[in-house]
Protein backbone atom coordinates (compact mmCIF):
# COMPACT_ATOMS: atom_id res chain seq x y z
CA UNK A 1 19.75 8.80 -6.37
CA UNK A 2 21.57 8.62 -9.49
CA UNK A 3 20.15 9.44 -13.23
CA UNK A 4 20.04 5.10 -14.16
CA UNK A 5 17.57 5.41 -10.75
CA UNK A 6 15.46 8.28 -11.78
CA UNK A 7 15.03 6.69 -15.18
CA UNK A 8 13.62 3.17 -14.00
CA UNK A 9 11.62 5.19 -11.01
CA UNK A 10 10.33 6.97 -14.40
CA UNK A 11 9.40 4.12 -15.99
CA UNK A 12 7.61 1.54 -13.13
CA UNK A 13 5.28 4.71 -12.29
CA UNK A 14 4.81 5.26 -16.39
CA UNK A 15 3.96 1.01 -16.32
CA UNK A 16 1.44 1.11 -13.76
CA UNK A 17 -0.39 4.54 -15.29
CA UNK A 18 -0.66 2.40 -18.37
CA UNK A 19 -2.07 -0.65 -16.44
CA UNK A 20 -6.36 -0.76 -17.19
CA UNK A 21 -7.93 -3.11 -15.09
CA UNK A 22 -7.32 -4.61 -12.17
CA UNK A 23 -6.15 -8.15 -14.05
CA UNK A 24 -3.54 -5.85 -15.62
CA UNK A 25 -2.47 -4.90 -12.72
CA UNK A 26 -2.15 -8.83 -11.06
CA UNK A 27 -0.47 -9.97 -13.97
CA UNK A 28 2.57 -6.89 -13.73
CA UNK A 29 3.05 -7.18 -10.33
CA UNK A 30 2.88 -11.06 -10.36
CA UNK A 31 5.71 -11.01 -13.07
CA UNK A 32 7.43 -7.91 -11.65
CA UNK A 33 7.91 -9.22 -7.61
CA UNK A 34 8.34 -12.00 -5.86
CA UNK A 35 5.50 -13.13 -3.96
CA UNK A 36 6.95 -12.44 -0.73
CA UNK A 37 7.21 -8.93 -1.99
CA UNK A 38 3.69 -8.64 -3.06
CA UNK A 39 2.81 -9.71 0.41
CA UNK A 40 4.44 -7.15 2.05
CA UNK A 41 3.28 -4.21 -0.29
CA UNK A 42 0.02 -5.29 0.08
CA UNK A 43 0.46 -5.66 3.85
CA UNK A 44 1.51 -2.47 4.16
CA UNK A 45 -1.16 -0.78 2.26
CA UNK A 46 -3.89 -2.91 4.59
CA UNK A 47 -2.31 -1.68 6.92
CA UNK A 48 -3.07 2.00 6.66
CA UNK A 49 -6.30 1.21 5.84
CA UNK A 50 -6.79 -0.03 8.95
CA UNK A 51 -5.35 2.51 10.86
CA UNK A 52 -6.87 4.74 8.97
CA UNK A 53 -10.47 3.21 10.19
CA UNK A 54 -9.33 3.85 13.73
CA UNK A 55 -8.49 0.05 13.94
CA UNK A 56 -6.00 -0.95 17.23
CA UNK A 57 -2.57 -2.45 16.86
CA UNK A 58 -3.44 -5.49 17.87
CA UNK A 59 -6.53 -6.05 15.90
CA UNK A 60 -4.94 -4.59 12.50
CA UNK A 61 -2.09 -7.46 13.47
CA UNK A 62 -4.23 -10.12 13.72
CA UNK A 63 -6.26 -9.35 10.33
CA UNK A 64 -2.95 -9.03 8.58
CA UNK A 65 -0.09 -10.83 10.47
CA UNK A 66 1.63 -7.52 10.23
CA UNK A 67 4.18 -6.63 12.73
CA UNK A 68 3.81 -4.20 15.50
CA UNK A 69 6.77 -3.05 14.12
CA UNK A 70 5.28 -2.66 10.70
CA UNK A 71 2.11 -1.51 11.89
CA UNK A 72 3.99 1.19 13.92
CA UNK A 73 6.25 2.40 10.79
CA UNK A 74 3.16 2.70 8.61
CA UNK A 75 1.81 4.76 10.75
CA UNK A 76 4.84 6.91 11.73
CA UNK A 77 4.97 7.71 7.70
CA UNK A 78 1.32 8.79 7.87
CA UNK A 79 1.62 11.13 10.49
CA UNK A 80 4.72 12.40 9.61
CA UNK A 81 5.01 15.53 7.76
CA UNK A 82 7.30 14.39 5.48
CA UNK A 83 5.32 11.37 4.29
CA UNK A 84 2.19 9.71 4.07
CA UNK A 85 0.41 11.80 1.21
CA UNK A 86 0.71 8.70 -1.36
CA UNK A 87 -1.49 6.42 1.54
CA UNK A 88 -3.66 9.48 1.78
CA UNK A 89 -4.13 10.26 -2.02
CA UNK A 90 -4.81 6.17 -2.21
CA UNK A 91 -7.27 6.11 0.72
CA UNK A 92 -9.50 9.05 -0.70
CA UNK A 93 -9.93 7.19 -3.76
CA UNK A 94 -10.47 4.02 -2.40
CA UNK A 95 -13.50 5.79 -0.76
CA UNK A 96 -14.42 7.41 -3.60
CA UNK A 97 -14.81 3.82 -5.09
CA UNK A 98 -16.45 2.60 -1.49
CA UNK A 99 -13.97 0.08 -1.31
CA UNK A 100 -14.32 -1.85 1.90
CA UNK A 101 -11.78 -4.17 3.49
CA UNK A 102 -14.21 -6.16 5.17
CA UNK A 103 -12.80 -6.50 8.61
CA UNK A 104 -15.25 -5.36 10.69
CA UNK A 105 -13.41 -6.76 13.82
């Protein structure tokens, strides 16, 4: 990764430290991806959640309409040992804030 890289890595995680509120936070990402984009990020990050919860490839699948092959490279970077900690940092706090997904199936 070169220095120009760094520098905008820098500043996206400096943006969305400074983001307050969730509304913030819709209208950056709204005007920072595409909505395909958001769709996937967001997919992904159900996605651990689910797995996390113990949920079953094919159920997580048909809550989201992720992949199997998406579902399976989430979790592949949560079990490996040189990933995963940003999901698990994310999850703990999401329980902290008893955040529920509400797919109980």
């Amino acid at each position: 990764m070169n220095n120009n890289s760094d520098i905008s890595l820098d500043l996206l995680y400096q943006a969305i430290l400074c983001l307050e509120t969730k509304e913030e936070c819709a209208e950056f990402f709204n005007d920072l991806c595409t909505p395909l984009e958001l769709r996937s990020i967001s997919q992904r990050l159900l996605v651990a959640k689910l797995l996390g919860e113990g949920k079953v490839y094919s159920n997580i699948a048909a809550v989201t309409g992720a992949s199997t092959a998406t579902i399976s490279r989430v979790n592949r970077t949560i079990n490996s040992k040189y990933g995963g900690k940003g999901y698990e940092i994310v999850m703990d706090r999401l329980e902290e804030l008893e955040w529920e997904s509400g797919t109980d199936e």
